[in-house]
PDB file of N, CA and C in Angstrom:
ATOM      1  N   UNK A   1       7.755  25.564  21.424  1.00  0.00           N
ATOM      2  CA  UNK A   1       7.045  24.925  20.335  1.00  0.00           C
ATOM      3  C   UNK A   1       7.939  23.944  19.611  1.00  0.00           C
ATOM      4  N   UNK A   2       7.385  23.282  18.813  1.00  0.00           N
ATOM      5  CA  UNK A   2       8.300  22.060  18.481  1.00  0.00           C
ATOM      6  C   UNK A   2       8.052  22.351  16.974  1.00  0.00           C
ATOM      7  N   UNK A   3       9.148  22.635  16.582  1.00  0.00           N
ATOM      8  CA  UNK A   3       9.578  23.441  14.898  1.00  0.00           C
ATOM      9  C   UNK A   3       9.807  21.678  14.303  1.00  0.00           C
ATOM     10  N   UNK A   4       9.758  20.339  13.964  1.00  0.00           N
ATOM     11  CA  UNK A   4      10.043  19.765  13.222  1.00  0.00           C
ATOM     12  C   UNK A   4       8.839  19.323  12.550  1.00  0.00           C
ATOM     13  N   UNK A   5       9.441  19.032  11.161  1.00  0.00           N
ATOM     14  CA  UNK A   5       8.243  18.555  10.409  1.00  0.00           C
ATOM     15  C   UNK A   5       7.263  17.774  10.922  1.00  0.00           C
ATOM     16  N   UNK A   6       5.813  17.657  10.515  1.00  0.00           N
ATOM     17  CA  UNK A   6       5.129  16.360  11.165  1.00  0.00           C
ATOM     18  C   UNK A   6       5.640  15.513   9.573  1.00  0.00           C
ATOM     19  N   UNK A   7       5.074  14.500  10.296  1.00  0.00           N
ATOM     20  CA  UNK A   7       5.642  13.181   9.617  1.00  0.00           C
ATOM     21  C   UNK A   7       4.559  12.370   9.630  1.00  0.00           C
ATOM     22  N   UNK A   8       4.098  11.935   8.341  1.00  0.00           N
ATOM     23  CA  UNK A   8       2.637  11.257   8.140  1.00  0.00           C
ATOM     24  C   UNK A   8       2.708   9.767   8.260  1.00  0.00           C
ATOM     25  N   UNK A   9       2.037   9.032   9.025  1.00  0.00           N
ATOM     26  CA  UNK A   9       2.501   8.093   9.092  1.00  0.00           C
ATOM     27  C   UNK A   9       0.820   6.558   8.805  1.00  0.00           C
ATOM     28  N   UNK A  10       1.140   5.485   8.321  1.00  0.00           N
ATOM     29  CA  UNK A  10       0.053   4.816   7.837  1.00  0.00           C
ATOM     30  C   UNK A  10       0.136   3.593   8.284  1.00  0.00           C
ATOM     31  N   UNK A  11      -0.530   2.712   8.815  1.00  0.00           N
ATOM     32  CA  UNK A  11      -0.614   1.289   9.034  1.00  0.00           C
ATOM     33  C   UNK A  11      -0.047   0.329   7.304  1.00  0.00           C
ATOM     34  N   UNK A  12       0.752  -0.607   7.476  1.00  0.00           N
ATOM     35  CA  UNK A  12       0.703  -1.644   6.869  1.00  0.00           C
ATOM     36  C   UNK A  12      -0.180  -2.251   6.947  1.00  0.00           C
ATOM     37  N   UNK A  13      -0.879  -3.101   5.577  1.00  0.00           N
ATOM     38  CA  UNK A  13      -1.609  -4.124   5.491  1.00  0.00           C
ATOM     39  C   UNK A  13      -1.543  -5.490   5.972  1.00  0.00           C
ATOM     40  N   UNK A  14      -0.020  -5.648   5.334  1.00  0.00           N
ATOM     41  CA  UNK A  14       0.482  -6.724   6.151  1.00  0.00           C
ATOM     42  C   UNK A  14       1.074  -7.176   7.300  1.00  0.00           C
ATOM     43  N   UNK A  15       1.963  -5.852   7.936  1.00  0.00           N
ATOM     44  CA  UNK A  15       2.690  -6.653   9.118  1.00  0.00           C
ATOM     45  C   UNK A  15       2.002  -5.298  10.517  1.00  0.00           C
ATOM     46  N   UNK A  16       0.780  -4.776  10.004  1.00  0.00           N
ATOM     47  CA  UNK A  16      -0.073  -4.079  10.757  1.00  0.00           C
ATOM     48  C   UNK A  16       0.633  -3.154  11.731  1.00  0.00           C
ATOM     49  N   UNK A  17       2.118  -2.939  10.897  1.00  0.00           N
ATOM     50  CA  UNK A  17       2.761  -1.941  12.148  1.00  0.00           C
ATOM     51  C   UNK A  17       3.023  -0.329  11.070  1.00  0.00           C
ATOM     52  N   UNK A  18       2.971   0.378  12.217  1.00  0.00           N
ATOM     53  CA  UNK A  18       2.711   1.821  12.252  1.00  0.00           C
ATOM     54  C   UNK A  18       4.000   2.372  11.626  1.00  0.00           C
ATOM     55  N   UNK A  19       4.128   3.001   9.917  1.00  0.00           N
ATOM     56  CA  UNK A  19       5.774   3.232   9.427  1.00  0.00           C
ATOM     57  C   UNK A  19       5.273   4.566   8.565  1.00  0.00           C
ATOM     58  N   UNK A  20       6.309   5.439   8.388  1.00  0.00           N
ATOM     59  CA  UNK A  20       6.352   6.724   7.955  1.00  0.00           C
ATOM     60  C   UNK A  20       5.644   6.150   6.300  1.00  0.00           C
ATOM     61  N   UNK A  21       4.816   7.104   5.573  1.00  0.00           N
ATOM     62  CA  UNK A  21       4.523   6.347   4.208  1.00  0.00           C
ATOM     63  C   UNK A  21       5.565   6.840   3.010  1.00  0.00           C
ATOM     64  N   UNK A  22       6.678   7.780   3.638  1.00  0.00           N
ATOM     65  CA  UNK A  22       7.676   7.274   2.802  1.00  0.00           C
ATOM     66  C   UNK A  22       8.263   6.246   2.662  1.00  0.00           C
ATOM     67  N   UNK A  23       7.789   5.441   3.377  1.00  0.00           N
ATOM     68  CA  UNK A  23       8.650   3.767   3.431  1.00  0.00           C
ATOM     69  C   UNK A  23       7.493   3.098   2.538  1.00  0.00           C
ATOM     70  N   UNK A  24       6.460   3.523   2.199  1.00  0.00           N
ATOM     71  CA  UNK A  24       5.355   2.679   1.595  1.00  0.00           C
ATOM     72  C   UNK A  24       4.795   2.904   0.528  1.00  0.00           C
ATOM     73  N   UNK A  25       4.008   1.660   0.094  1.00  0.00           N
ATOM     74  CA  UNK A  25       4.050   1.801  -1.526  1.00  0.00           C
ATOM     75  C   UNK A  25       2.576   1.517  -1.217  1.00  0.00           C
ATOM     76  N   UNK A  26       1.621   2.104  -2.101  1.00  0.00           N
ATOM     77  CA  UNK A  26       0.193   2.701  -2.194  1.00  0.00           C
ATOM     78  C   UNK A  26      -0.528   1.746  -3.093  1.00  0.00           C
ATOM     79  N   UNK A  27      -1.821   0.590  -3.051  1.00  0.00           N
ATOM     80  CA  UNK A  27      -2.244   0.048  -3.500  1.00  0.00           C
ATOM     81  C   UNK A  27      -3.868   0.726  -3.589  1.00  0.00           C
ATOM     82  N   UNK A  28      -4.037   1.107  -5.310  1.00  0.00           N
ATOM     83  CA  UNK A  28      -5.476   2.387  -4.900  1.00  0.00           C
ATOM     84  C   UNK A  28      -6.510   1.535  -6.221  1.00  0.00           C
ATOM     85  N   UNK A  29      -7.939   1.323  -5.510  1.00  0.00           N
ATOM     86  CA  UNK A  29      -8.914   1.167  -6.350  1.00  0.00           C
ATOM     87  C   UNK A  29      -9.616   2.329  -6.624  1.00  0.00           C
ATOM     88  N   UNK A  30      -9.754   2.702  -7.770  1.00  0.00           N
ATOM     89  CA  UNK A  30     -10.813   3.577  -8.663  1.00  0.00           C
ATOM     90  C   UNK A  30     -11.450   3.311  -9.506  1.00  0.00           C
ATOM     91  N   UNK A  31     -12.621   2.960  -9.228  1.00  0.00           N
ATOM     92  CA  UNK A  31     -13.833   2.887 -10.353  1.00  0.00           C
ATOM     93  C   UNK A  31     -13.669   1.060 -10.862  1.00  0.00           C
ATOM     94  N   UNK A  32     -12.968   0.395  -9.692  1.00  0.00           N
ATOM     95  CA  UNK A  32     -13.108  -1.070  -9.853  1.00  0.00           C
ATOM     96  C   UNK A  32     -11.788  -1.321 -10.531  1.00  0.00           C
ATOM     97  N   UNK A  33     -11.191   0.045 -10.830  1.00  0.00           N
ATOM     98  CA  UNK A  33      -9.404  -0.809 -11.221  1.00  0.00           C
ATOM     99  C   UNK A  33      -8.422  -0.411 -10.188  1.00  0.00           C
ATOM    100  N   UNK A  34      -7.819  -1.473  -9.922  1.00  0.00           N
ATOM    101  CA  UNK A  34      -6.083  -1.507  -9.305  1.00  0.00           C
ATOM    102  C   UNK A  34      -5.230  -0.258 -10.070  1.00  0.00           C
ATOM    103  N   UNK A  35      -4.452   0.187  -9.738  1.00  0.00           N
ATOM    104  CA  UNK A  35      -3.137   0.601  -9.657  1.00  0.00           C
ATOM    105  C   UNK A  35      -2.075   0.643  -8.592  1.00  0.00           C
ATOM    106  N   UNK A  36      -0.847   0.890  -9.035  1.00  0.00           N
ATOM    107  CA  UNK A  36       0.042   0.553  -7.861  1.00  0.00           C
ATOM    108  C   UNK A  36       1.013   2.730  -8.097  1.00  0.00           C
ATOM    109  N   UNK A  37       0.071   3.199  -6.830  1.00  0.00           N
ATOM    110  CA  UNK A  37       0.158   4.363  -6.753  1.00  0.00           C
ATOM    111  C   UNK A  37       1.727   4.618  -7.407  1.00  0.00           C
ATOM    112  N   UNK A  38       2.382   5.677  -8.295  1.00  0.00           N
ATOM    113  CA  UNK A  38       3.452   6.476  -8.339  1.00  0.00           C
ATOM    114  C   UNK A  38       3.468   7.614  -7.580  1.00  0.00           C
ATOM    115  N   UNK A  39       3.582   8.719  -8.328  1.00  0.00           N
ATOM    116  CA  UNK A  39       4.052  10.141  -7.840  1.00  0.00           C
ATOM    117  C   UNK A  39       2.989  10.746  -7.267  1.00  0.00           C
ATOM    118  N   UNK A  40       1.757  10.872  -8.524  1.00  0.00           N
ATOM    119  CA  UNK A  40       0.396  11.477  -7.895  1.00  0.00           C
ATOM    120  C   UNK A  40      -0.631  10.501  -7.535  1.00  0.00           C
ATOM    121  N   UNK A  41      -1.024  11.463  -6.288  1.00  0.00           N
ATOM    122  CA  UNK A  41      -1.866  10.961  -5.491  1.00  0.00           C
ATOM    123  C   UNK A  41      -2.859  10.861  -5.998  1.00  0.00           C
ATOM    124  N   UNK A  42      -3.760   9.365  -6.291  1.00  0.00           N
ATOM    125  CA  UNK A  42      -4.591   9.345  -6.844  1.00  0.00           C
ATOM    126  C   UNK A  42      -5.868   9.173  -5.535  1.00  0.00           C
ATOM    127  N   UNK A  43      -6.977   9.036  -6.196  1.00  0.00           N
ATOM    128  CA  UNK A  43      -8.192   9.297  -5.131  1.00  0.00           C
ATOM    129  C   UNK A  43      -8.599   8.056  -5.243  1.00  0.00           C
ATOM    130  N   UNK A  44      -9.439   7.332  -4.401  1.00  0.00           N
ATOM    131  CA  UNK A  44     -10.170   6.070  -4.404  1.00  0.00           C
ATOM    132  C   UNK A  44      -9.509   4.981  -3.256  1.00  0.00           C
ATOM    133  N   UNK A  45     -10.767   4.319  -2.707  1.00  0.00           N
ATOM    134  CA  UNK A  45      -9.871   3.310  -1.814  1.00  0.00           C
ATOM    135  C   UNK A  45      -8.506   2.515  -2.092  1.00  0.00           C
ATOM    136  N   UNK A  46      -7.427   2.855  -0.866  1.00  0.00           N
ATOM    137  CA  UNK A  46      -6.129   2.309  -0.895  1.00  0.00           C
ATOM    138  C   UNK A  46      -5.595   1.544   0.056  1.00  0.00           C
ATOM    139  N   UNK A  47      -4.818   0.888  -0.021  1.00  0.00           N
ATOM    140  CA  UNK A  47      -4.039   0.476   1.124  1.00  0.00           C
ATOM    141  C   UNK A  47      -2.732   0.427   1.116  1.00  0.00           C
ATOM    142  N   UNK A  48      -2.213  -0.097   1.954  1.00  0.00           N
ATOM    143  CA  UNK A  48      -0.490   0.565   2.111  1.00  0.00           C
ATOM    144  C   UNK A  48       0.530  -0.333   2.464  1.00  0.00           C
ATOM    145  N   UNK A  49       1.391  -0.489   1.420  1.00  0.00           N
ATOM    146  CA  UNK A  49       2.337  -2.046   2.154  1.00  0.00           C
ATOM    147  C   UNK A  49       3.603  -1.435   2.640  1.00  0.00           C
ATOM    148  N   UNK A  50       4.478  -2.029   3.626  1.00  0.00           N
ATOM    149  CA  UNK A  50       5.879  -1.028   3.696  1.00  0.00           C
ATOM    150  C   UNK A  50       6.510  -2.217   2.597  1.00  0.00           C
ATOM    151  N   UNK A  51       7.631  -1.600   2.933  1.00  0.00           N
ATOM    152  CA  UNK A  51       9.163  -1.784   1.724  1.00  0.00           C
ATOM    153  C   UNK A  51       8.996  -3.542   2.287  1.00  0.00           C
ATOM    154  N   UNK A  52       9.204  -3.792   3.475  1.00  0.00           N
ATOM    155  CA  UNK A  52       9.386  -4.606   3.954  1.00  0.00           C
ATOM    156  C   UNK A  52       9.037  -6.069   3.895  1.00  0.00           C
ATOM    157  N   UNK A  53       7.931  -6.117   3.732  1.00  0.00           N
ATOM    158  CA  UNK A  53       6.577  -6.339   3.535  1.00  0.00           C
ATOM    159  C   UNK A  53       5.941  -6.637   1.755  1.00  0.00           C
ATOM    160  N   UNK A  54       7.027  -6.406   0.737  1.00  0.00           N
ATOM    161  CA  UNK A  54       6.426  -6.119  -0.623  1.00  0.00           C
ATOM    162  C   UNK A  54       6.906  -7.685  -0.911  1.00  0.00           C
ATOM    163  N   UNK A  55       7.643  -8.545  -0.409  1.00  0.00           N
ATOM    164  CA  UNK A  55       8.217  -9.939  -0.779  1.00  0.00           C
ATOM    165  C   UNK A  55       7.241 -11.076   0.292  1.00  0.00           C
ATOM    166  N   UNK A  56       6.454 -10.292   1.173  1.00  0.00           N
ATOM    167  CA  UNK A  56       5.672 -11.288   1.960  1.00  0.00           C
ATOM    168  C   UNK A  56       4.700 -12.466   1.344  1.00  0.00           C
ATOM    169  N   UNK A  57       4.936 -13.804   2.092  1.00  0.00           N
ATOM    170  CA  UNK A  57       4.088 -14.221   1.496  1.00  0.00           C
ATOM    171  C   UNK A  57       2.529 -13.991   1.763  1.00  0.00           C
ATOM    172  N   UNK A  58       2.383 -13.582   2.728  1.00  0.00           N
ATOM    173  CA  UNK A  58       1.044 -12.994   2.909  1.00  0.00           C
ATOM    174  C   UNK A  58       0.544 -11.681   2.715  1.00  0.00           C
ATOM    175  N   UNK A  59       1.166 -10.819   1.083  1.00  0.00           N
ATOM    176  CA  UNK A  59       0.764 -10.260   0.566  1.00  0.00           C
ATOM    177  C   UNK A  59      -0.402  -9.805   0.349  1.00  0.00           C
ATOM    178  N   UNK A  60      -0.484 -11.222  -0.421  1.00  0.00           N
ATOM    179  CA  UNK A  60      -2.044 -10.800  -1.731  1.00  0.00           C
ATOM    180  C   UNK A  60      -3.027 -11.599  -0.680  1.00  0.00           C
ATOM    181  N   UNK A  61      -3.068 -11.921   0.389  1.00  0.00           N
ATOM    182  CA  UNK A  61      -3.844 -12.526   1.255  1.00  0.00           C
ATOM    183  C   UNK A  61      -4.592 -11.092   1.809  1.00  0.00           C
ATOM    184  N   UNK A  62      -3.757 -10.341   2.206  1.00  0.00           N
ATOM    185  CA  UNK A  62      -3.811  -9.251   3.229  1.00  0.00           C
ATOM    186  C   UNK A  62      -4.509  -7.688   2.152  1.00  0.00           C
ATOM    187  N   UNK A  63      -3.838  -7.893   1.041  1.00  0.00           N
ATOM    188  CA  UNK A  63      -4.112  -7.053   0.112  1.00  0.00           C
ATOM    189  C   UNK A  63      -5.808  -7.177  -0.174  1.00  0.00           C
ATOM    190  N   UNK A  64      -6.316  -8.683  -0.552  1.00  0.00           N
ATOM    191  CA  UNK A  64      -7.628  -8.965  -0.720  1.00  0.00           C
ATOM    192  C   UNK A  64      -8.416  -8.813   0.218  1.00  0.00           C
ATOM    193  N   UNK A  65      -7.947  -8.712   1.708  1.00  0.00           N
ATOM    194  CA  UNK A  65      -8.709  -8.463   2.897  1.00  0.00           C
ATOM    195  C   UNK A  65      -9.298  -7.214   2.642  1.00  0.00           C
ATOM    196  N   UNK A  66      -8.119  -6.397   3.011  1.00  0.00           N
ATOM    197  CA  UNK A  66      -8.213  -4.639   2.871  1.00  0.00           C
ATOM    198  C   UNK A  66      -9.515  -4.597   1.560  1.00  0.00           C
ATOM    199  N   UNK A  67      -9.656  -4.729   0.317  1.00  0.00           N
ATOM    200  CA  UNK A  67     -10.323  -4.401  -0.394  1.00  0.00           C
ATOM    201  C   UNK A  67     -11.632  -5.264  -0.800  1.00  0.00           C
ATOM    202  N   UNK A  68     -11.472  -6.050  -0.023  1.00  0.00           N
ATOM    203  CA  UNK A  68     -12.813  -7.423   0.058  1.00  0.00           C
ATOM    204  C   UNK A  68     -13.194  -7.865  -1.617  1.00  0.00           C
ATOM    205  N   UNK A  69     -12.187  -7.787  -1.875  1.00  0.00           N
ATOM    206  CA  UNK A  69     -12.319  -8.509  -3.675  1.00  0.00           C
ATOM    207  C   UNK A  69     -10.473  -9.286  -3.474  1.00  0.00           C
ATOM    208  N   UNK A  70     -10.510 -10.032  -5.149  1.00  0.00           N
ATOM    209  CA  UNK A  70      -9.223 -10.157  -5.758  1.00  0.00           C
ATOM    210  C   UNK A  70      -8.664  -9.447  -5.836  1.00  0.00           C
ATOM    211  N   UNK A  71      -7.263  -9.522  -6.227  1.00  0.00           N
ATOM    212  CA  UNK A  71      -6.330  -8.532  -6.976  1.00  0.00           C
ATOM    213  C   UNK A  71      -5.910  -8.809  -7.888  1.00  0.00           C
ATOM    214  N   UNK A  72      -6.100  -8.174  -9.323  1.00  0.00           N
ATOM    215  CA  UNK A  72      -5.362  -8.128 -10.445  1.00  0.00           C
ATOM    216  C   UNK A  72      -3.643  -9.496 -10.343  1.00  0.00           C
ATOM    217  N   UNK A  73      -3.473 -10.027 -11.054  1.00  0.00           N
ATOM    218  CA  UNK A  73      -2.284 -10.852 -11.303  1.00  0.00           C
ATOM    219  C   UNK A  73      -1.243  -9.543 -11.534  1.00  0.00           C
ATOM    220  N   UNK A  74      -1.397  -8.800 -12.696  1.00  0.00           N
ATOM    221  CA  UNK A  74      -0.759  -7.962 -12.904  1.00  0.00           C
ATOM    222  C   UNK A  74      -0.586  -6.830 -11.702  1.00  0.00           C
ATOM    223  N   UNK A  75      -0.802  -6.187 -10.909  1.00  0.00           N
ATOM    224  CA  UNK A  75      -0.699  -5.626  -9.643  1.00  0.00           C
ATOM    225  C   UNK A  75       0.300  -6.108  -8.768  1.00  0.00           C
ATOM    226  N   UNK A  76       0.216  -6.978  -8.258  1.00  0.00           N
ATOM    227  CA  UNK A  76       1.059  -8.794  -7.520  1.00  0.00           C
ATOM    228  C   UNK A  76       2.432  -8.446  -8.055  1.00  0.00           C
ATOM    229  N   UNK A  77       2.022  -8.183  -9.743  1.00  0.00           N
ATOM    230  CA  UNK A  77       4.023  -8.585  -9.989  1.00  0.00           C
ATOM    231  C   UNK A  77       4.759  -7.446 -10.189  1.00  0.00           C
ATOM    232  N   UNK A  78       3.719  -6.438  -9.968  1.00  0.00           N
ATOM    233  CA  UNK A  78       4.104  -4.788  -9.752  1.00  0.00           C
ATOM    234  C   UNK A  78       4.825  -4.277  -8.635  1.00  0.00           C
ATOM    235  N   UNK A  79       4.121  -4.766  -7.258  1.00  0.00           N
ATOM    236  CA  UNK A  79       4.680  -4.728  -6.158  1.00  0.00           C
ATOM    237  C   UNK A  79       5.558  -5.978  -5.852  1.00  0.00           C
ATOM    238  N   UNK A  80       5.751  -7.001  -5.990  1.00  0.00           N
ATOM    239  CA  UNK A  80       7.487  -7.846  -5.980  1.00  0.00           C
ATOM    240  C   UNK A  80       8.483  -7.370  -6.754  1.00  0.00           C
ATOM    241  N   UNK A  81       8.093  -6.610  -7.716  1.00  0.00           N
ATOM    242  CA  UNK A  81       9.081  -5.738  -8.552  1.00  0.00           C
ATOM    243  C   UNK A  81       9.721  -4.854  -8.291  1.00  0.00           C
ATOM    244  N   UNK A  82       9.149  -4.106  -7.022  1.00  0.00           N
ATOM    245  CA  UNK A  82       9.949  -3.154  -6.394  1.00  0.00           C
ATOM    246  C   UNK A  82      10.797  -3.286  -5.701  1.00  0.00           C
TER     247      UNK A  82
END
């Protein structure tokens, strides 16, 4: 049997490759507002950028896809901040 942890793993939005979501930072709509996930897991449609990926310029392109609306200005300078 194979004793190691599983390891959860999530598509990027932007560079559409397959990375552990400890490498990733959580973009979640609830009830029509943005947040830029912390500690707890919040509920409501999300999507997932890696580390990598948070300075792209095809960010907020890829971000607006995933959620078929805008994104908050304030959100945008949440995730380049990291």
């Amino acid at each position: 049997m194979n004793n190691q942890p599983h390891t959860i793993s999530r598509i990027c939005c932007v560079c559409r490759k397959l990375q552990p979501v400890t490498n990733m930072t959580r973009v979640v709509r609830v009830n029509g507002e943005f947040f830029v996930q912390t500690d707890k897991r919040l509920n409501g449609r999300g999507a997932h950028v890696c580390s990598a990926c948070l300075n792209s310029a095809n960010l907020q392109k890829s971000l607006c896809r995933s959620f078929k609306t805008q994104l908050p200005a304030s959100i945008l300078q949440q995730l380049t901040q990291k």
